[in-house]
N, C-alpha and C. Protein backbone atom coordinates (compact mmCIF):
# COMPACT_ATOMS: atom_id res chain seq x y z
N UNK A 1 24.62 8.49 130.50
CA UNK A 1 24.23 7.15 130.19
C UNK A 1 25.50 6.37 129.84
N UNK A 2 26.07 5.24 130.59
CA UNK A 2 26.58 4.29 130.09
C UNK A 2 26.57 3.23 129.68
N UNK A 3 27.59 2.48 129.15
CA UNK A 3 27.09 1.37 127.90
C UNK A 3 26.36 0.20 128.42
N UNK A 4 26.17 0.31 129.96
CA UNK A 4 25.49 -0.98 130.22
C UNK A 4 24.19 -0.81 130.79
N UNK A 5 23.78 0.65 131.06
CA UNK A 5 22.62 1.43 130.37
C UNK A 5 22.14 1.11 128.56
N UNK A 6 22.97 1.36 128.34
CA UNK A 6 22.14 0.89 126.46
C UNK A 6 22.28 -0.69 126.53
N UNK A 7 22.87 -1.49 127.09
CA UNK A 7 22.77 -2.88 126.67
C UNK A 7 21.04 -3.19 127.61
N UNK A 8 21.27 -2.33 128.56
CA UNK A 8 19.82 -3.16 129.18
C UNK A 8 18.72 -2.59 128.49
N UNK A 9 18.29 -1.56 127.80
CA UNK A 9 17.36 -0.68 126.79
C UNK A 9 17.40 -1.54 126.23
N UNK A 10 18.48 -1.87 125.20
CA UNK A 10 18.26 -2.73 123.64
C UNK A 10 17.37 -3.99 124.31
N UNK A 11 18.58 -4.50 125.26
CA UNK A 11 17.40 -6.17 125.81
C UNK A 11 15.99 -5.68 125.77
N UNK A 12 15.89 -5.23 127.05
CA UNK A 12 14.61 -4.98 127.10
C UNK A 12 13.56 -4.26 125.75
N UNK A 13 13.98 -3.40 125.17
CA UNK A 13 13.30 -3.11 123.44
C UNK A 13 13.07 -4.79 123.21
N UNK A 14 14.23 -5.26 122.72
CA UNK A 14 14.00 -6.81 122.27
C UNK A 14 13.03 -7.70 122.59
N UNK A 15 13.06 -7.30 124.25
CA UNK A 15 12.10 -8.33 124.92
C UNK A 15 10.74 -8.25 124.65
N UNK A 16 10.67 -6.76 124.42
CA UNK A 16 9.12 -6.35 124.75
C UNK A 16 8.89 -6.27 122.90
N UNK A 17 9.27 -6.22 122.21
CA UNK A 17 9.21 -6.54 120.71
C UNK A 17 8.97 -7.66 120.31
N UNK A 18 9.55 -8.56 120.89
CA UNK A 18 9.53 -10.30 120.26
C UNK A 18 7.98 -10.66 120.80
N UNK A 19 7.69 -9.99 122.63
CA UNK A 19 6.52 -11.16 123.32
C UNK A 19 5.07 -10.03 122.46
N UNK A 20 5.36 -8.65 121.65
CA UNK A 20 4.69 -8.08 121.04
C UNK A 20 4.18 -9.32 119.77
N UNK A 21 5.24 -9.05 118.74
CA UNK A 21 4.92 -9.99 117.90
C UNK A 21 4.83 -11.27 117.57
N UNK A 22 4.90 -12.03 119.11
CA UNK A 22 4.27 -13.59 119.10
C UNK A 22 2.95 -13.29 119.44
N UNK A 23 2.52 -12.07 120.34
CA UNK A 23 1.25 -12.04 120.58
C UNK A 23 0.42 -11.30 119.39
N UNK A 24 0.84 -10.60 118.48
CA UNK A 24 -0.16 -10.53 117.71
C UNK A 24 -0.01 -11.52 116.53
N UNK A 25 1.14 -11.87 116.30
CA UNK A 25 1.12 -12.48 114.72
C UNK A 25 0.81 -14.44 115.10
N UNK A 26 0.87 -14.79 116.32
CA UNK A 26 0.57 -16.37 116.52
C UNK A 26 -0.81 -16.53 116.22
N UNK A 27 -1.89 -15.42 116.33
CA UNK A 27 -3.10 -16.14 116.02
C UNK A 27 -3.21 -16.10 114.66
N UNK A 28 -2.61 -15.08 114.27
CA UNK A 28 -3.05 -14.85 112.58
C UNK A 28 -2.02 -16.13 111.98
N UNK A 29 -0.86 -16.29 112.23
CA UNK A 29 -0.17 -17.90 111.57
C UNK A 29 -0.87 -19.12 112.40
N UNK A 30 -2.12 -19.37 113.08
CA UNK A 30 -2.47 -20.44 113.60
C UNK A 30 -3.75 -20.19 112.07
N UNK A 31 -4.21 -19.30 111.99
CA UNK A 31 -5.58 -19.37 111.39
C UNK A 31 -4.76 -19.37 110.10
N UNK A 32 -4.30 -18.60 109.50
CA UNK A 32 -3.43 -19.23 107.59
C UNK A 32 -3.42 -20.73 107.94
N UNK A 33 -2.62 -21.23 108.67
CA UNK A 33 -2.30 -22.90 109.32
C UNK A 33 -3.25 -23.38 108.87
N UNK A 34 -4.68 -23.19 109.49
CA UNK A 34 -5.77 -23.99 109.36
C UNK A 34 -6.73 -23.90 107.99
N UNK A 35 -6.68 -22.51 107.49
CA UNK A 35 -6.80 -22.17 106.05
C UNK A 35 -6.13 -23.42 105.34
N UNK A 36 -5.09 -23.07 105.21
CA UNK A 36 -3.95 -24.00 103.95
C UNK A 36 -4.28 -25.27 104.45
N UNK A 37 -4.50 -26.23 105.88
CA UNK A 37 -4.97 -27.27 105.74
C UNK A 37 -6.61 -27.63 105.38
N UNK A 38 -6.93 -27.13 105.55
CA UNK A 38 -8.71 -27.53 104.51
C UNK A 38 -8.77 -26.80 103.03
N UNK A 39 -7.87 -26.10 103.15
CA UNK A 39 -7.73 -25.94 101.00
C UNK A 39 -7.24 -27.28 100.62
N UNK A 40 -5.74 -27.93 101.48
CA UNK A 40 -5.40 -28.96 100.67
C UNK A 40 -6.73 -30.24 101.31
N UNK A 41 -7.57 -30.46 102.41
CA UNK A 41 -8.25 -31.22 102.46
C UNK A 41 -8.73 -31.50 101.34
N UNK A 42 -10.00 -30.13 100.90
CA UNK A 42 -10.78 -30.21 99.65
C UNK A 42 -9.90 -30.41 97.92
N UNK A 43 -8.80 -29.84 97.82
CA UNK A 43 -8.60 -30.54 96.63
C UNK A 43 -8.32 -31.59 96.76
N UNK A 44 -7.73 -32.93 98.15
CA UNK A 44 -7.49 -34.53 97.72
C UNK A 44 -8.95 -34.95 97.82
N UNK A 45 -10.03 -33.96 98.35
CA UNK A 45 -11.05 -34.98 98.48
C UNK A 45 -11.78 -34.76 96.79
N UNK A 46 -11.63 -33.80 96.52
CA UNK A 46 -12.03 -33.54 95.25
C UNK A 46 -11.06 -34.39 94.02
N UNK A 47 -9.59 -34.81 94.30
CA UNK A 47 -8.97 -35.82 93.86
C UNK A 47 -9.49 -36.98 93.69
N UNK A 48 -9.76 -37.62 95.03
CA UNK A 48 -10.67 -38.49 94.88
C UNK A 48 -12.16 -39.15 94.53
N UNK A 49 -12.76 -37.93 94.24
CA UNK A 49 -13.69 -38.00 93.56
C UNK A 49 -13.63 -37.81 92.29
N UNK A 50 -12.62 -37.65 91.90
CA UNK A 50 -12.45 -37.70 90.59
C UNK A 50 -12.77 -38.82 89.55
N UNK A 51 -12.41 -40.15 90.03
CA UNK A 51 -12.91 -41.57 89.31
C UNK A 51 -14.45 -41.28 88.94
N UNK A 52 -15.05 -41.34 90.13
CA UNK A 52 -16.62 -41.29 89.94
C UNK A 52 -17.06 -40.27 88.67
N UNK A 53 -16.09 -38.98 88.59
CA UNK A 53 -16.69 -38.29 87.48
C UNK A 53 -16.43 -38.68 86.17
N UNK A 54 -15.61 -39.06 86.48
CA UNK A 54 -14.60 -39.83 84.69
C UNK A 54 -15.88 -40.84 84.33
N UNK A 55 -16.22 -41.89 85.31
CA UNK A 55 -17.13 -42.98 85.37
C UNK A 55 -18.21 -42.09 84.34
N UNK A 56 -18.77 -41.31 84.78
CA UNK A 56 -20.23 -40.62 84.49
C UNK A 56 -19.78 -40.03 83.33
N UNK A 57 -18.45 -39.49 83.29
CA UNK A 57 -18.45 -39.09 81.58
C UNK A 57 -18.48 -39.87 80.51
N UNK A 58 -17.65 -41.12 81.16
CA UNK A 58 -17.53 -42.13 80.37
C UNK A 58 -18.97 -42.92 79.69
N UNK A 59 -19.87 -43.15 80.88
CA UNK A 59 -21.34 -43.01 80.82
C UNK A 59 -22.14 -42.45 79.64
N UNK A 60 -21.56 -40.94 79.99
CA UNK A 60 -22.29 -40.03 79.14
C UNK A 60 -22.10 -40.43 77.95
N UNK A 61 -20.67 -40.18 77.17
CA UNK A 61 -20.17 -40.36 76.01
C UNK A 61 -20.21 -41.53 75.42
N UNK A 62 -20.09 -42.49 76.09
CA UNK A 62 -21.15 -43.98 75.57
C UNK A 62 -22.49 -43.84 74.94
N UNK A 63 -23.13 -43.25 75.69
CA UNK A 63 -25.00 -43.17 75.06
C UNK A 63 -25.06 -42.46 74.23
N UNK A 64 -23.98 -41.13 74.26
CA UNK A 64 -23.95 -40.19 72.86
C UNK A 64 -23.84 -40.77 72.07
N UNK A 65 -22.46 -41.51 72.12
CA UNK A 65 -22.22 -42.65 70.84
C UNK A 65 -23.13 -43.68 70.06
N UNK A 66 -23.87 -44.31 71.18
CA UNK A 66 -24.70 -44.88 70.47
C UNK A 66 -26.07 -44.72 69.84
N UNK A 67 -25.98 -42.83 70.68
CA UNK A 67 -27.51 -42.23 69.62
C UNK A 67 -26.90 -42.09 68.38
N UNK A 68 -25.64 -41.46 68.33
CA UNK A 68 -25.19 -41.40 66.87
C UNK A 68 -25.27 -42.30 65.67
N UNK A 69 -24.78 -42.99 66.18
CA UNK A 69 -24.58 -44.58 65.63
C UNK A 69 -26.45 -44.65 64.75
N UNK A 70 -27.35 -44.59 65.67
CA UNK A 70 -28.75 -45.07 65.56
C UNK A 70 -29.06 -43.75 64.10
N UNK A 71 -28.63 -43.05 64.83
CA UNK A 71 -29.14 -41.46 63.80
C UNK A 71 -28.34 -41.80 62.74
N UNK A 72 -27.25 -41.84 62.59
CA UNK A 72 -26.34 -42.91 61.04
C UNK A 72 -26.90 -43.40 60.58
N UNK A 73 -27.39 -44.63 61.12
CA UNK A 73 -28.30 -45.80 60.44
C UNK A 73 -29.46 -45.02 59.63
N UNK A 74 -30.25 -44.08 60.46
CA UNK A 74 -31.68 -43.60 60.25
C UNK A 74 -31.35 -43.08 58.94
N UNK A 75 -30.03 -41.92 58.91
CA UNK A 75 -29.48 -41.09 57.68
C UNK A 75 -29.60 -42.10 56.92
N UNK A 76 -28.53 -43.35 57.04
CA UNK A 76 -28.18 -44.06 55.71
C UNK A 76 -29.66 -44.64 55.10
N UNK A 77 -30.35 -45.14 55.91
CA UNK A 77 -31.49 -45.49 55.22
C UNK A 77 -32.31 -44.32 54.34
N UNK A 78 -32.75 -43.00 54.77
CA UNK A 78 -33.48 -42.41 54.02
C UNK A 78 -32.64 -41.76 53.13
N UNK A 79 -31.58 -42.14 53.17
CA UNK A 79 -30.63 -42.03 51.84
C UNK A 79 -30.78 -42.75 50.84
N UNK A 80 -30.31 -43.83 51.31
CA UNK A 80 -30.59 -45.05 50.23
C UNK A 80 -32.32 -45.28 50.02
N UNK A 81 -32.93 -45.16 50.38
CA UNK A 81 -34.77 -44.97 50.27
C UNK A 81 -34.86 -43.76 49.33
N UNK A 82 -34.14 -42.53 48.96
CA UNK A 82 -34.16 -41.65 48.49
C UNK A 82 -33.82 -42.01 46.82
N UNK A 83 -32.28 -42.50 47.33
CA UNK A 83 -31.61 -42.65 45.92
C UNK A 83 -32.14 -44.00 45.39
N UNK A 84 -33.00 -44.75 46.12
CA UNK A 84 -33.80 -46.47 45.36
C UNK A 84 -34.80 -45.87 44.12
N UNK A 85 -35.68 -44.32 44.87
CA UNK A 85 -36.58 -43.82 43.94
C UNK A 85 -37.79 -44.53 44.01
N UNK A 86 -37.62 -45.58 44.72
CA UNK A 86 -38.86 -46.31 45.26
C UNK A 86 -39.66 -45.75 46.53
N UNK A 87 -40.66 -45.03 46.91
CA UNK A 87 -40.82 -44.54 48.09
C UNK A 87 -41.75 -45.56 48.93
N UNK A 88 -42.46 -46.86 48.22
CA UNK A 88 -42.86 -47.40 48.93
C UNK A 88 -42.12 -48.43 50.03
N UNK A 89 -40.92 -49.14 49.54
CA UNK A 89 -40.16 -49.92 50.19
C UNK A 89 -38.75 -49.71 50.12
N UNK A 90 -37.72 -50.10 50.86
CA UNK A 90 -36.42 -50.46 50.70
C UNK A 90 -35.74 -51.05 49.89
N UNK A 91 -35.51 -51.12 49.30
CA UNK A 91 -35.13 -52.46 48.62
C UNK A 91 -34.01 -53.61 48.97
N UNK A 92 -34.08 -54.62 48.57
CA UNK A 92 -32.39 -55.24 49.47
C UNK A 92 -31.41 -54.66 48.91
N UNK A 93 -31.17 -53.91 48.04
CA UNK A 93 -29.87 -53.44 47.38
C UNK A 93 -29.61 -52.26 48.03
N UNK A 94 -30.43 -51.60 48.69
CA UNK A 94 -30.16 -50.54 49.75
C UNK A 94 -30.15 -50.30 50.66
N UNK A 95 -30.31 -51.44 51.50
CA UNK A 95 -30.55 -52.54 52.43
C UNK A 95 -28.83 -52.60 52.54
N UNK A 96 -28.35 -53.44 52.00
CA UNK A 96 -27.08 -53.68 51.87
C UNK A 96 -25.96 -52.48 51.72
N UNK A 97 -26.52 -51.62 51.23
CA UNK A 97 -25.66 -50.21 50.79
C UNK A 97 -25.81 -49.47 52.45
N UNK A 98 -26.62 -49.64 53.23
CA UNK A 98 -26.71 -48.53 54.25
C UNK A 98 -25.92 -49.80 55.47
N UNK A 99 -26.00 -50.65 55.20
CA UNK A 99 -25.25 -52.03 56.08
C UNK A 99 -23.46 -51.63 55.71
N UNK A 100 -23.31 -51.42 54.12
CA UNK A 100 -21.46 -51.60 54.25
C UNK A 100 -20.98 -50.04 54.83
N UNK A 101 -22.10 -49.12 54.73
CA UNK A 101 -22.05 -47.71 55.30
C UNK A 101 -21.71 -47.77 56.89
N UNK A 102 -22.10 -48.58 57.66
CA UNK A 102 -21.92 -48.57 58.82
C UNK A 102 -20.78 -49.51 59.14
């Protein structure tokens, strides 16, 4: 064997190695390709839906707030109805005490 015997082996090894691994590994890097582009689709679309959820929390935590608020009031009154010792009425003096409470 001479050396231009081994130069045409190596080519050819080379040749038949490279059109090996474009043919098996191009479909599998076309399909990752298309993977990694609809992962990043769904998180900008999920980005963008993001306002709308903030909206609805914001929503939410509004109405919480203002059951609270109502349930405060309810507390301060049968507080002050408690500590008046009067159980038939309110009185204005506790009236006013459950008003500077809020």
């Amino acid at each position: 064997m001479n050396s231009g015997d081994i130069v045409s082996l190596a080519v050819l090894v080379t040749g038949i190695l490279t059109v090996g691994g474009v043919l098996i590994f191009r479909p599998i890097s076309k399909r990752l390709g298309m993977l990694l582009e609809v992962t990043t689709q769904q998180k900008l679309r999920a980005a963008n839906s993001d306002p709308h959820d903030t909206m609805r929390i914001r929503e939410l935590l509004t109405s919480i707030d203002s059951r609270l608020t109502l349930l405060e009031e309810r507390q301060d009154f049968a507080e002050a109805l408690i500590s008046a010792g009067d159980t038939k009425l309110l009185s204005v003096q506790a009236a006013q005490y459950a008003q500077e409470r809020n």
